[in-house]
Protein backbone atom coordinates (compact mmCIF):
# COMPACT_ATOMS: atom_id res chain seq x y z
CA UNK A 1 90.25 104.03 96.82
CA UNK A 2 92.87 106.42 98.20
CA UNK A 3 94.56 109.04 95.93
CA UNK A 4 97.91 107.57 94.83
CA UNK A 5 100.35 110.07 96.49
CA UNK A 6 102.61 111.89 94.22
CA UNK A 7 105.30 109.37 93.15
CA UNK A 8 108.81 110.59 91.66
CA UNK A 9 108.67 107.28 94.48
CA UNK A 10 112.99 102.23 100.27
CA UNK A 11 111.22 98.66 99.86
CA UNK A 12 110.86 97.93 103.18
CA UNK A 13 112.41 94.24 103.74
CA UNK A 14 114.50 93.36 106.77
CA UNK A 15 118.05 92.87 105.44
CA UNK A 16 118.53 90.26 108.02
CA UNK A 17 116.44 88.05 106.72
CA UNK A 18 117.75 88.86 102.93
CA UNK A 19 121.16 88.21 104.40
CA UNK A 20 120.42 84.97 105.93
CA UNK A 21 118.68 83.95 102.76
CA UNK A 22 120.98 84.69 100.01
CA UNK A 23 123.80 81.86 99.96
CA UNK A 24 127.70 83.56 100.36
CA UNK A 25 129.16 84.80 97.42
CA UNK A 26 131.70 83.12 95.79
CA UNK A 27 134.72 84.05 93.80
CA UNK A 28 132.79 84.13 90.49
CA UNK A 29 130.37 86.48 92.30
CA UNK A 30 132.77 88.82 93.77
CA UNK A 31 134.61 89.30 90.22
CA UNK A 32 131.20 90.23 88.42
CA UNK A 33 130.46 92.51 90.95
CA UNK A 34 134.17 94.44 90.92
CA UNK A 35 133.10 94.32 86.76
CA UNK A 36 129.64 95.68 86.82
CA UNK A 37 129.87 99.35 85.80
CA UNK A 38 127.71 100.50 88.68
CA UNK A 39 130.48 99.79 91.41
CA UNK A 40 132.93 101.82 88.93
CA UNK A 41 132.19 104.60 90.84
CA UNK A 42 130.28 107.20 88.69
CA UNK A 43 126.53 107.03 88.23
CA UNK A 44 125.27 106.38 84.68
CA UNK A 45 124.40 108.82 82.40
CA UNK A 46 120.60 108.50 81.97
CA UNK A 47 120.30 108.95 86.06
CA UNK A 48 120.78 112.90 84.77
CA UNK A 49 117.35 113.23 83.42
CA UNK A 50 116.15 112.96 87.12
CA UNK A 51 118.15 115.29 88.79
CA UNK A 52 115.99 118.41 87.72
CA UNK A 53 113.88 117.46 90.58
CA UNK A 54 116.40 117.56 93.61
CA UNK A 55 115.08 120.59 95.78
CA UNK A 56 112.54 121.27 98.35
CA UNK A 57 109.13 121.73 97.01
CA UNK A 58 105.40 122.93 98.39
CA UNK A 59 102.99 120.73 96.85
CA UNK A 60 98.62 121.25 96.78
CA UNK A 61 96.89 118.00 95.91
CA UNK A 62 93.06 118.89 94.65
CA UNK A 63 91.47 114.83 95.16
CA UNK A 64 88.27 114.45 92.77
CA UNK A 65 84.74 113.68 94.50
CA UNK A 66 84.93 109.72 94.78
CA UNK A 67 83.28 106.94 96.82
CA UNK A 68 85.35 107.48 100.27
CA UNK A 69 85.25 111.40 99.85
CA UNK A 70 81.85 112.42 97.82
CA UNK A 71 83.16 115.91 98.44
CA UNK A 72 87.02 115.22 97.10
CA UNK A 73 89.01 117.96 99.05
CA UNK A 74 92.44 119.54 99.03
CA UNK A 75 95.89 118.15 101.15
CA UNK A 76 99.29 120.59 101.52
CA UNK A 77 102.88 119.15 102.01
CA UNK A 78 106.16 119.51 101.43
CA UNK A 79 108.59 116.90 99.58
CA UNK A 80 112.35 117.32 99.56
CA UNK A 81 114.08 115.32 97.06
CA UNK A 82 117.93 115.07 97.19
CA UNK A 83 120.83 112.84 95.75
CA UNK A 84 121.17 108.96 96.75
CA UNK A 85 124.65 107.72 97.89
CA UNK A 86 126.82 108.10 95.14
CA UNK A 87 124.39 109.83 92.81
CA UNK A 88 123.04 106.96 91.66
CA UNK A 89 119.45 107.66 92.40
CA UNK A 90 117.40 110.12 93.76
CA UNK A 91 115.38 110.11 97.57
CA UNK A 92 111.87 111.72 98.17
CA UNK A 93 110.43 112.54 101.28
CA UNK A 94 107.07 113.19 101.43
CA UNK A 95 104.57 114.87 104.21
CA UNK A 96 101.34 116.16 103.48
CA UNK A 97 98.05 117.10 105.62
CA UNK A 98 94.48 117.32 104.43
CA UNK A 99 91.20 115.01 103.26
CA UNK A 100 93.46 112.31 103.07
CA UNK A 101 94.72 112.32 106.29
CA UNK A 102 98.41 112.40 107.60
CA UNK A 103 100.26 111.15 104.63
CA UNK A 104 104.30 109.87 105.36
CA UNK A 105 106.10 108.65 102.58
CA UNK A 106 109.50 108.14 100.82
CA UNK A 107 110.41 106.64 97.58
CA UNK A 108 113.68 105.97 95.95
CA UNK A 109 114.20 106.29 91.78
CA UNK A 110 117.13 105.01 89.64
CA UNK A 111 118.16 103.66 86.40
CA UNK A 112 118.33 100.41 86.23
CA UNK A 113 120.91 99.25 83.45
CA UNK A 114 120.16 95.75 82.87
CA UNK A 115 116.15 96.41 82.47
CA UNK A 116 117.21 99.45 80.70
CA UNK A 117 114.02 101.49 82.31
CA UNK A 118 113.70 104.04 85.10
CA UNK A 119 112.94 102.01 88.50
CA UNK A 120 111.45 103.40 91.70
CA UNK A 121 110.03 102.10 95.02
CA UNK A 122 107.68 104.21 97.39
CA UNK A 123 106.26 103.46 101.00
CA UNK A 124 104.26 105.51 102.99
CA UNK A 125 102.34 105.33 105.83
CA UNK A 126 98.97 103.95 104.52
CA UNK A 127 99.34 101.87 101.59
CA UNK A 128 102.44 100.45 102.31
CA UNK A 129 105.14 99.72 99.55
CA UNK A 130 104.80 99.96 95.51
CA UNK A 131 107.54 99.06 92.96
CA UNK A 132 107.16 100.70 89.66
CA UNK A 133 108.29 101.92 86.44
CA UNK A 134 108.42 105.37 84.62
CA UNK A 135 108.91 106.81 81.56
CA UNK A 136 110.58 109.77 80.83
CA UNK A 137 110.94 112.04 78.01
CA UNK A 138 112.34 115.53 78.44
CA UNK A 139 110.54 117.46 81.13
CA UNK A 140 107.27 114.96 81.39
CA UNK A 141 107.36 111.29 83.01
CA UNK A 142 104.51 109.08 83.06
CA UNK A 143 103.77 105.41 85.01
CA UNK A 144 100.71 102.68 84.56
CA UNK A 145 99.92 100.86 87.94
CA UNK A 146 97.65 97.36 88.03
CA UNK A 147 95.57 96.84 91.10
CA UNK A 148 92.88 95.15 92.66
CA UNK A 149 90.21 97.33 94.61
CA UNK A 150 87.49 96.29 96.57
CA UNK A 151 87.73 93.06 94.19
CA UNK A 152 87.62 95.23 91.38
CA UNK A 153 90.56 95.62 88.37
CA UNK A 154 91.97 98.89 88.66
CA UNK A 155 94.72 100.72 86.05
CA UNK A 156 96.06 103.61 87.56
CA UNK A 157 98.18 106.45 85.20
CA UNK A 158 100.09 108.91 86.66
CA UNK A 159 101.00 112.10 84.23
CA UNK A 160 104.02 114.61 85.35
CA UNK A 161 105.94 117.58 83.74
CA UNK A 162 107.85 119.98 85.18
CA UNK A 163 108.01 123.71 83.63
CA UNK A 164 110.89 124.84 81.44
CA UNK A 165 112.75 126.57 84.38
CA UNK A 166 112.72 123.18 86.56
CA UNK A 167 110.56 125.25 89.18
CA UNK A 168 106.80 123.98 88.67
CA UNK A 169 105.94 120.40 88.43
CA UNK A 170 101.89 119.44 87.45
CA UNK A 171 100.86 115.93 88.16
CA UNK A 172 97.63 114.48 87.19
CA UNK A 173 96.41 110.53 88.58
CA UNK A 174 93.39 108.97 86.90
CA UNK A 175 92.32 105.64 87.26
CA UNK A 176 89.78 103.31 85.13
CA UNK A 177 88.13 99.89 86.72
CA UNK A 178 87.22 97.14 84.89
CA UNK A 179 88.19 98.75 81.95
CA UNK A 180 86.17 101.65 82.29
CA UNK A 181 86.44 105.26 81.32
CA UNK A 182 89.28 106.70 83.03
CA UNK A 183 88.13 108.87 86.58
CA UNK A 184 90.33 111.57 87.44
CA UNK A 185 91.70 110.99 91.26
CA UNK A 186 93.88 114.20 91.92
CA UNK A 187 95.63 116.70 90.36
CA UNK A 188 98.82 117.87 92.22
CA UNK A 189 100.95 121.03 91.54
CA UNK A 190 104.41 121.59 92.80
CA UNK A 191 106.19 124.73 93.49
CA UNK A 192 110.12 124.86 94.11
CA UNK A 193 111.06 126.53 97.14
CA UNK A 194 113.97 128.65 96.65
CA UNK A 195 117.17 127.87 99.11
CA UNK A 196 117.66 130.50 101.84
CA UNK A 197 121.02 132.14 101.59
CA UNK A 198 124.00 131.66 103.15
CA UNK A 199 124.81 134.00 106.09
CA UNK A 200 128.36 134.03 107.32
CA UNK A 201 129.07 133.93 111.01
């Protein structure tokens, strides 16, 4: 099993095909829409507790010994996380380079009102796409993930908090199957990079 890669985490669907799908709205629709409070135009209030994590950071991933890397190993990258149109969620973009491989991802996080819970989507370039929930309390956030792998139940937990000054972030992914004692996969530490200043021309 690969290391899940960090996840703070755009479902890839062809909006053509969701277009020609989805019957045309009618008048009924078009007035709940103009109600719901997420066209009013300002974000809500709980998407705030993810903002602490817009920036550019430099992440090292240490990946345990498993059974496709007996060894485990280390992978460098950079993720930049910035604002989603309107502020209403947050983007990641992820690159990283080591044991496990060239990794490409992005991920998008929000608030979703109605499920009253903290929604997020990431792709990347080897495991495709992965909807999820988190939890988040302060500076820590946590999410449970149910696979299958190699025909074998797997729970995957994924730990996160950032330091007090928003400019360190430790993440820690274990993983039990069948119900076994929980395996630590990786351990991933974050370290803001600080903005280059302005120069005037």
């Amino acid at each position: 099993m690969k290391p899940w890669i960090p996840l703070i985490c755009i479902l890839c669907v062809e909006p053509f095909a969701i277009a020609a799908a989805r019957p045309l709205a009618t008048t009924e629709d078009q007035a709940a829409v103009a109600a719901s409070p997420t066209t009013a135009g300002a974000p809500p209030p709980e998407t705030a507790a993810l903002y602490p994590r817009i920036g550019k950071w430099q992440v090292t991933i240490h990946t345990s010994p498993a059974e496709n890397s007996a060894k485990g190993g280390v992978d460098h990258g950079v993720m930049t996380i910035t604002k989603g149109p309107g502020g209403f969620s947050i983007v990641q973009d992820f690159r990283s380079q080591g044991v496990s491989g060239h990794i490409v991802g992005q991920s998008y996080a929000w608030w979703d009102a109605q499920a009253k819970a903290y929604k997020s989507v990431w792709c990347d370039n080897q495991q495709g796409c992965v909807e999820f929930t988190t939890t988040i309390a302060g500076n820590t956030w946590s999410t449970e993930l149910d696979s299958t792998t190699d025909g074998k139940r797997t729970r995957t937990f994924i730990h996160a908090s950032m330091s007090a000054d928003h400019n360190a972030i430790h993440e820690e992914v274990t993983s039990s199957r069948q119900d076994g004692p929980a395996h630590l996969e990786s351990a991933s530490d974050y370290k803001r990079i600080a903005s280059s200043p302005r120069t005037s021309i």
